[in-house]
C-alpha atoms as a PDB file:
ATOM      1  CA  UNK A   1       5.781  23.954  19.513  1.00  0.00           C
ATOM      2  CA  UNK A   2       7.367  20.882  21.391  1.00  0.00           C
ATOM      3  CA  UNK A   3       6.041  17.602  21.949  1.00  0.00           C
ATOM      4  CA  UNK A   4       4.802  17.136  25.419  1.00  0.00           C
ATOM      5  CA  UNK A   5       7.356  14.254  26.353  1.00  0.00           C
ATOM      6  CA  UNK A   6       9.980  17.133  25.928  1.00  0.00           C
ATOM      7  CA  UNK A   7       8.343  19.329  28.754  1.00  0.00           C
ATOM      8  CA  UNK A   8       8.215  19.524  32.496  1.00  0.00           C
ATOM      9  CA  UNK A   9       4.859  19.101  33.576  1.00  0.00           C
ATOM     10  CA  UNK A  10       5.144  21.613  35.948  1.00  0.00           C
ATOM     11  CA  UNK A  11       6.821  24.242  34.843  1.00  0.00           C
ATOM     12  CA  UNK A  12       7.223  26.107  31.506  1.00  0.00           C
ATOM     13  CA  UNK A  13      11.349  24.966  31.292  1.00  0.00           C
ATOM     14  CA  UNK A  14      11.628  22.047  28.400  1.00  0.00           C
ATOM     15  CA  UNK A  15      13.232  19.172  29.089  1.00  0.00           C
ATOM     16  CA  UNK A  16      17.077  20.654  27.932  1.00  0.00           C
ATOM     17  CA  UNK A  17      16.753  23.262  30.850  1.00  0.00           C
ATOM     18  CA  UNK A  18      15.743  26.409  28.067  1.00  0.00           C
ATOM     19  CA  UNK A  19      12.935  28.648  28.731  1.00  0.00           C
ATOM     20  CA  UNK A  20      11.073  30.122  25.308  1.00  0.00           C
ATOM     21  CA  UNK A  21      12.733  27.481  23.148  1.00  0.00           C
ATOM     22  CA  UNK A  22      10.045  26.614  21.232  1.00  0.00           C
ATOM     23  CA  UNK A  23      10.348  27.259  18.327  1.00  0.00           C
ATOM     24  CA  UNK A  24      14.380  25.791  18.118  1.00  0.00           C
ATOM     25  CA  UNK A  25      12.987  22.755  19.756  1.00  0.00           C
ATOM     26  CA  UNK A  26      10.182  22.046  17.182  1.00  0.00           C
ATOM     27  CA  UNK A  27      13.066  23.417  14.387  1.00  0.00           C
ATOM     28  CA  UNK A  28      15.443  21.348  15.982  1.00  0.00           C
ATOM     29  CA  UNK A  29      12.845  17.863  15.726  1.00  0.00           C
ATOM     30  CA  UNK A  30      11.844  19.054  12.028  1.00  0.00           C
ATOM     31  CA  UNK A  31      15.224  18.757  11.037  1.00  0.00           C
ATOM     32  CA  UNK A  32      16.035  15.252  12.819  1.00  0.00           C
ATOM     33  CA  UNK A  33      12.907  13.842  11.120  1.00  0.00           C
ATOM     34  CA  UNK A  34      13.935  15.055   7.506  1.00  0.00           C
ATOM     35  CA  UNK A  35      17.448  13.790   7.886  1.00  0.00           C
ATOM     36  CA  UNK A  36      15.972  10.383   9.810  1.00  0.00           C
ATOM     37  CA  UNK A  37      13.787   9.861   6.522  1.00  0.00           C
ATOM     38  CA  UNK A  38      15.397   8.076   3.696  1.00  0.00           C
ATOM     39  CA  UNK A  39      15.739   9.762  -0.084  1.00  0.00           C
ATOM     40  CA  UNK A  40      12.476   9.255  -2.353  1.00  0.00           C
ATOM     41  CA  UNK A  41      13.648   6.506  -4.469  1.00  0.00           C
ATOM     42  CA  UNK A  42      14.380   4.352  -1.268  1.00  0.00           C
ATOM     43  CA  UNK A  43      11.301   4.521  -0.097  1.00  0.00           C
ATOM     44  CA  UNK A  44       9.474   4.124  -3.183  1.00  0.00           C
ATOM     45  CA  UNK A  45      12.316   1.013  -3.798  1.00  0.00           C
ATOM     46  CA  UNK A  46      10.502  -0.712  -0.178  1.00  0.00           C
ATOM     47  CA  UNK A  47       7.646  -0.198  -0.985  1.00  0.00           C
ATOM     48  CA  UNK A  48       7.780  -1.891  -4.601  1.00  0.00           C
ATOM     49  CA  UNK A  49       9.656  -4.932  -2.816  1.00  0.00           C
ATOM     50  CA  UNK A  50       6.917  -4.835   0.255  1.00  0.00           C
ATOM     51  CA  UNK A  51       4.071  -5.379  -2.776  1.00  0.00           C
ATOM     52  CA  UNK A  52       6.109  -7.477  -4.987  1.00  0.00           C
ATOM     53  CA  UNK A  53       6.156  -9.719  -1.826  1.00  0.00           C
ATOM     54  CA  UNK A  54       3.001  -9.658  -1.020  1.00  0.00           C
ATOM     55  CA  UNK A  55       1.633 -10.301  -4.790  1.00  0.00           C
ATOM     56  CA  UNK A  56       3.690 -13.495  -4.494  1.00  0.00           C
ATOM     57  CA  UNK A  57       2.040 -14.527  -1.081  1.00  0.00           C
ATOM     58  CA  UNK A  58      -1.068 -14.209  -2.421  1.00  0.00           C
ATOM     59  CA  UNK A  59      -0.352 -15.783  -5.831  1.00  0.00           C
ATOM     60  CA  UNK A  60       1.026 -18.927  -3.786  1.00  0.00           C
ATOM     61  CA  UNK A  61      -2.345 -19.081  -1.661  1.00  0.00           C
ATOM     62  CA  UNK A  62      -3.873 -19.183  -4.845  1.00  0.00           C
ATOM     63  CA  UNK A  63      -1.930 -21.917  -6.269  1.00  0.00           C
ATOM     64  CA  UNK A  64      -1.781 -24.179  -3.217  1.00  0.00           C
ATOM     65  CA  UNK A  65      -5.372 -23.570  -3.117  1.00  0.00           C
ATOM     66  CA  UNK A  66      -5.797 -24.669  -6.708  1.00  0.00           C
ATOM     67  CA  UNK A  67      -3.663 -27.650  -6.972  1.00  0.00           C
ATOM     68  CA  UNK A  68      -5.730 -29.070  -3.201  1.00  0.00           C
ATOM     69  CA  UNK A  69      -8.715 -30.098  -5.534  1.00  0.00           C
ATOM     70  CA  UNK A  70     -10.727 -28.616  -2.386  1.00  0.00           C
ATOM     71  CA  UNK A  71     -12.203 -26.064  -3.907  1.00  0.00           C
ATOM     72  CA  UNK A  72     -11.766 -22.023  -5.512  1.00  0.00           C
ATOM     73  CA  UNK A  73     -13.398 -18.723  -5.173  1.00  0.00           C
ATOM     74  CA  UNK A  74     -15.891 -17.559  -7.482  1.00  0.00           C
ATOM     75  CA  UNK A  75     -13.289 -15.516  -9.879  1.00  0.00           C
ATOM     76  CA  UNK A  76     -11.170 -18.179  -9.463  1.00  0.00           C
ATOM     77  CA  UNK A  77     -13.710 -20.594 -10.827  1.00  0.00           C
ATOM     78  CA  UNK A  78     -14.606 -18.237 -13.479  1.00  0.00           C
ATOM     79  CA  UNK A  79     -10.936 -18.356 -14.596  1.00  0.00           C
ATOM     80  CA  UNK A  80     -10.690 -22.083 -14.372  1.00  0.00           C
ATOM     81  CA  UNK A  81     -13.554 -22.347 -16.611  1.00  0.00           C
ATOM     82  CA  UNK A  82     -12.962 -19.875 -19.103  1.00  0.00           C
ATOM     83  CA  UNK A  83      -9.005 -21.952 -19.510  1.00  0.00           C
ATOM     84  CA  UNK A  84     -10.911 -25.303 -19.887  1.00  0.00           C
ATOM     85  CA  UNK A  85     -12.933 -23.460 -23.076  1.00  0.00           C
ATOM     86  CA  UNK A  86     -10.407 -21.402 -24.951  1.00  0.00           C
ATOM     87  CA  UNK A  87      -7.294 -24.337 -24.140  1.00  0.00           C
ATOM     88  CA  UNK A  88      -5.572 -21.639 -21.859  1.00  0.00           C
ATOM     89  CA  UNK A  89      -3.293 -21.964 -18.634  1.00  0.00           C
ATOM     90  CA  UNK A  90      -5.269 -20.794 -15.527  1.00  0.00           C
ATOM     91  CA  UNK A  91      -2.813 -18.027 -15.116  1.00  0.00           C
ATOM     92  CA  UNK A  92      -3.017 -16.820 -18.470  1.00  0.00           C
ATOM     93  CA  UNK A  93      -7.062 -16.895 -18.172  1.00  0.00           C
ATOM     94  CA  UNK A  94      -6.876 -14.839 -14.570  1.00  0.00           C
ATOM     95  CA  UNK A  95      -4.148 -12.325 -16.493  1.00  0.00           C
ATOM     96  CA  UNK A  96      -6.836 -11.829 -19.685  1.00  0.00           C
ATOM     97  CA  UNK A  97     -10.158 -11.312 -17.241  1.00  0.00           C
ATOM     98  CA  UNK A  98      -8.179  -8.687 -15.402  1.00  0.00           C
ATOM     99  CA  UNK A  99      -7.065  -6.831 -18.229  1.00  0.00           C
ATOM    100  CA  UNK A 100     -10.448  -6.896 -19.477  1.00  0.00           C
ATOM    101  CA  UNK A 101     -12.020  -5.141 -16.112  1.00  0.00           C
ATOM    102  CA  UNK A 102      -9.229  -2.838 -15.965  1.00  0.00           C
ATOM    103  CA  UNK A 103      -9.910  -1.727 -19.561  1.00  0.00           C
ATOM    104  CA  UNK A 104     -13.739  -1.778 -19.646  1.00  0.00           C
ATOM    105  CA  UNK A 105     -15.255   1.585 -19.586  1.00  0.00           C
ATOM    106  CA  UNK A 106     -17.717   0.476 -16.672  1.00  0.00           C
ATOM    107  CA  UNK A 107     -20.522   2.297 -15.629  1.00  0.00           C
ATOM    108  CA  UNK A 108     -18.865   4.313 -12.527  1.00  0.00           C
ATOM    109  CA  UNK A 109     -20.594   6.958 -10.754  1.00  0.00           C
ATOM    110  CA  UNK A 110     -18.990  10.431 -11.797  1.00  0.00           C
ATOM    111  CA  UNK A 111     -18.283  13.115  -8.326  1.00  0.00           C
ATOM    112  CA  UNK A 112     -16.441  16.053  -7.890  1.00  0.00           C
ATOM    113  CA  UNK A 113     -13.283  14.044  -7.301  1.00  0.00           C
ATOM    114  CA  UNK A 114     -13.142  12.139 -10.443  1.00  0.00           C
ATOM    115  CA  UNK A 115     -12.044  13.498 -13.825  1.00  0.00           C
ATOM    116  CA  UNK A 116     -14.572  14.342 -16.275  1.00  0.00           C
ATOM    117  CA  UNK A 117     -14.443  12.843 -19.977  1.00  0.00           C
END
């Protein structure tokens, strides 16, 4: 099936003067999209840099907004806290309450789409 940008309105030619082409045109675009796409570790490879970079954006919002004494979220204050009490950087505090969500069973509501323990 072709795209509509490849056809005359009109008539039932495609745009490369064929009749019944079809199928070679929509062959034909399958082909130029696979070999347009890059290999599956260079993808993967953008789109590790594309979060790395955006983990540091947000890490140096975090930090500017820290070190501005105007004020932090409520996790943020939580984490502040809990490094004034146990002596610990504010970093290291944020790292340890994340680990602890991540690992905490949690009381998660159990559908079809979720595995079963």
């Amino acid at each position: 099936m072709a795209s509509a940008w490849l056809r005359d309105e009109g008539s039932g030619e495609s745009a490369t003067g064929g009749t019944g082409g079809d199928k070679h045109d929509a062959a034909t675009e399958a082909l130029e999209k696979a070999q347009a796409m890059p290999p599956g570790w260079l993808r993967m490879t953008g789109r590790m840099v594309v979060l790395i970079g955006g983990l540091a954006c947000f890490s140096l919002g975090l930090v500017l907004t820290y070190q501005s004494h105007v004020g932090l979220g409520p996790w943020d204050v939580f984490h502040q806290g809990l490094a004034r009490h146990l002596g610990l950087s504010f970093g290291t505090a944020s790292i340890l309450v994340g680990f602890c969500i991540l690992c905490s069973p949690g009381r998660s509501a159990r559908g079809r789409a979720s595995p079963r323990s």
